[in-house]
N, C-alpha and C. Protein backbone atom coordinates (compact mmCIF):
# COMPACT_ATOMS: atom_id res chain seq x y z
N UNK A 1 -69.43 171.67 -24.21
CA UNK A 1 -68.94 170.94 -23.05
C UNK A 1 -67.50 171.32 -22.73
N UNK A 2 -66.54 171.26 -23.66
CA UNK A 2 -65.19 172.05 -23.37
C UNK A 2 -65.28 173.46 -23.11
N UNK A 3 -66.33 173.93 -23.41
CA UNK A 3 -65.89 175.62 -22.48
C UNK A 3 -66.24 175.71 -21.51
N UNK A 4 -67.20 174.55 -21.00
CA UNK A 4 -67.77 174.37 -19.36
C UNK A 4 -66.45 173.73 -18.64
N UNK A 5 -65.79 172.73 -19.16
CA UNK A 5 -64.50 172.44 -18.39
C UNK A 5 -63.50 173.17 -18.28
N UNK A 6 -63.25 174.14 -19.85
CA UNK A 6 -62.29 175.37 -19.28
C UNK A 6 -62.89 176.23 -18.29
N UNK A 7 -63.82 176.92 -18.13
CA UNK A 7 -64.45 177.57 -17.18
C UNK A 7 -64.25 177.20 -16.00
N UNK A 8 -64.72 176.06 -15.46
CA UNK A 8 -64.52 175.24 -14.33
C UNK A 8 -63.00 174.90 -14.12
N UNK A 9 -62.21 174.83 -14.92
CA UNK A 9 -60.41 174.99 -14.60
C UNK A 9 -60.06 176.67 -14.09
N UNK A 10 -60.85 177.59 -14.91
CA UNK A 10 -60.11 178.60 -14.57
C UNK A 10 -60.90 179.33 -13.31
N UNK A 11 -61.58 178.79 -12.82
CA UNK A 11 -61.99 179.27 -11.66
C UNK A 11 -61.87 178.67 -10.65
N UNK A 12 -61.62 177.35 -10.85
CA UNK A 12 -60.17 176.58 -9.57
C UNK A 12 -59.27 177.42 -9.32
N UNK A 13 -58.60 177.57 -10.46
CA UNK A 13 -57.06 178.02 -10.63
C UNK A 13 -57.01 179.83 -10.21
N UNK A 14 -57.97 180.19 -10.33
CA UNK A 14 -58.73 181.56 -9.28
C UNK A 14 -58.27 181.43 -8.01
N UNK A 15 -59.51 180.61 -7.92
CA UNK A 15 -59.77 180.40 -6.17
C UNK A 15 -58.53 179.90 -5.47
N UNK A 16 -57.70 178.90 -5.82
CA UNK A 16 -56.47 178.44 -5.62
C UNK A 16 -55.56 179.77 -5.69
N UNK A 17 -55.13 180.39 -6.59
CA UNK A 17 -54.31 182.03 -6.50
C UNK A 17 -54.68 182.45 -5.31
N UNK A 18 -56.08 182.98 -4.89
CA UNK A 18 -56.25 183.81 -4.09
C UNK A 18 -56.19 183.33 -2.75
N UNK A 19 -56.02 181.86 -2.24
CA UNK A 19 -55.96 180.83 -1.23
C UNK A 19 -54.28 181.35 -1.09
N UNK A 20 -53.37 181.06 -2.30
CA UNK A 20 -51.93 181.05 -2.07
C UNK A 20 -52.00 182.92 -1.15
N UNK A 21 -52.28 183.80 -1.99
CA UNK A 21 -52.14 185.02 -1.54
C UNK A 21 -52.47 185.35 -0.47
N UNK A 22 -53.08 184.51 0.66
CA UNK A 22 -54.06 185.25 1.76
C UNK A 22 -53.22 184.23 2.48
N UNK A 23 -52.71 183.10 2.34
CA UNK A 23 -51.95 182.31 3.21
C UNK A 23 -50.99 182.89 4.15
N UNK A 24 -50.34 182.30 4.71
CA UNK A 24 -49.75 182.48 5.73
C UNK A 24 -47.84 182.63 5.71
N UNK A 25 -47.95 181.42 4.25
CA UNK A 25 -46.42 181.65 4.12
C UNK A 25 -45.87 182.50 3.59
N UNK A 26 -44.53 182.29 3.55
CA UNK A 26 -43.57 183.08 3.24
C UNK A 26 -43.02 183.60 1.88
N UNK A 27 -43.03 184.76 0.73
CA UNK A 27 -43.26 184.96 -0.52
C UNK A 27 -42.94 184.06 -1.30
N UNK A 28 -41.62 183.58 -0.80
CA UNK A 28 -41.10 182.44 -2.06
C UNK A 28 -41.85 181.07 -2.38
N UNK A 29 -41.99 180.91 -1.26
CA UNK A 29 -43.36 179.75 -1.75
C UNK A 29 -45.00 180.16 -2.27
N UNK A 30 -44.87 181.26 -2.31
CA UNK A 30 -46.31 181.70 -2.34
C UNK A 30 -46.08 181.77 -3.80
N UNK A 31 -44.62 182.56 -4.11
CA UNK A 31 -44.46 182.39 -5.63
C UNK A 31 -44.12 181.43 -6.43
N UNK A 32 -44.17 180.24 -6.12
CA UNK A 32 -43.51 179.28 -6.32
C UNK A 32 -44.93 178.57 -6.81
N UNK A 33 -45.88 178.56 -5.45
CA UNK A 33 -47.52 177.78 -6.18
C UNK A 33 -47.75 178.40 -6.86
N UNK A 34 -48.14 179.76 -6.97
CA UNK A 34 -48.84 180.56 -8.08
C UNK A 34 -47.87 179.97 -9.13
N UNK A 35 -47.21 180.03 -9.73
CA UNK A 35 -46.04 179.40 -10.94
C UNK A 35 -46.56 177.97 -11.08
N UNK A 36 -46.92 176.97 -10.20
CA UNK A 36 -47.63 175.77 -10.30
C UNK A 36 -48.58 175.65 -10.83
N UNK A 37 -49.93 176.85 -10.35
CA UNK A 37 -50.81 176.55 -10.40
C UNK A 37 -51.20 177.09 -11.64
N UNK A 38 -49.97 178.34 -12.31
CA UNK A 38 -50.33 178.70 -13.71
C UNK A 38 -49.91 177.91 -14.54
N UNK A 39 -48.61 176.85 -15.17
CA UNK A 39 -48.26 176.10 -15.48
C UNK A 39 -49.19 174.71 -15.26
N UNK A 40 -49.54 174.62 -14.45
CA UNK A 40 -50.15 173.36 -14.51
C UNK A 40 -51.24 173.49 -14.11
N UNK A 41 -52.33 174.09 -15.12
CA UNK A 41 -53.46 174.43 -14.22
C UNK A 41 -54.21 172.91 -13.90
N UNK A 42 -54.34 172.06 -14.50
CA UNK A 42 -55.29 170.97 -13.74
C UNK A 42 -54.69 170.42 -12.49
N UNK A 43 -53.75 170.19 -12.36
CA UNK A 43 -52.57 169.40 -11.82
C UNK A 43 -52.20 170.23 -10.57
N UNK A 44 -52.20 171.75 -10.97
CA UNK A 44 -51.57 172.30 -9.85
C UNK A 44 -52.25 173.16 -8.50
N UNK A 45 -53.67 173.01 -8.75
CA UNK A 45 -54.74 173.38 -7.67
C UNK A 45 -54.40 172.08 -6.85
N UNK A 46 -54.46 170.29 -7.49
CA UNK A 46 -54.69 169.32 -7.07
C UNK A 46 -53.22 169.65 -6.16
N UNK A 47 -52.53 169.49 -6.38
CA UNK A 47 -50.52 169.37 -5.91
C UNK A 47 -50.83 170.70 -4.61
N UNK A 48 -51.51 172.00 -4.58
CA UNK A 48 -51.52 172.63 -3.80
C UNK A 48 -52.35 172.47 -2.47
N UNK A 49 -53.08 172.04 -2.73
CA UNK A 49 -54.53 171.75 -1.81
C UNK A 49 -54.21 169.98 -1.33
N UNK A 50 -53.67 169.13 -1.64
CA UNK A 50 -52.81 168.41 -1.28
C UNK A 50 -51.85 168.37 -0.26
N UNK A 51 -50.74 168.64 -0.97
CA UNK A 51 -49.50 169.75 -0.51
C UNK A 51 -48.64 170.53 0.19
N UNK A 52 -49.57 171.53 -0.59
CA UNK A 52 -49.15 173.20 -0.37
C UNK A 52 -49.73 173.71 1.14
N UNK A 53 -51.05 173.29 1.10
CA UNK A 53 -51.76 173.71 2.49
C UNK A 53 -51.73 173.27 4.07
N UNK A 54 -50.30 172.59 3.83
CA UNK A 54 -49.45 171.85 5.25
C UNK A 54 -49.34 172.65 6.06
């Protein structure tokens, strides 16, 4: 059951990367989520998709 929830974290935290990269803004914030979303992976898909996607 815990490698199904890591699994399922790290393919948020995927899909979330590749959302920041294709976006629209400007590098420093782009580098700024990616740094969120690796640091905090549960926390920081939620804080971006929230957020980030203003």
């Amino acid at each position: 059951m815990g490698r199904l929830i890591y699994l399922i974290v790290v393919v948020i935290d995927i899909l979330c990367i590749i959302d920041i990269v294709k976006g629209s803004k400007d590098n420093e914030k782009k580098i700024l989520w990616i740094v969120i979303v690796v640091f905090l992976p549960v926390l920081g898909p939620i804080l971006y998709f929230l957020m980030g996607k203003k």
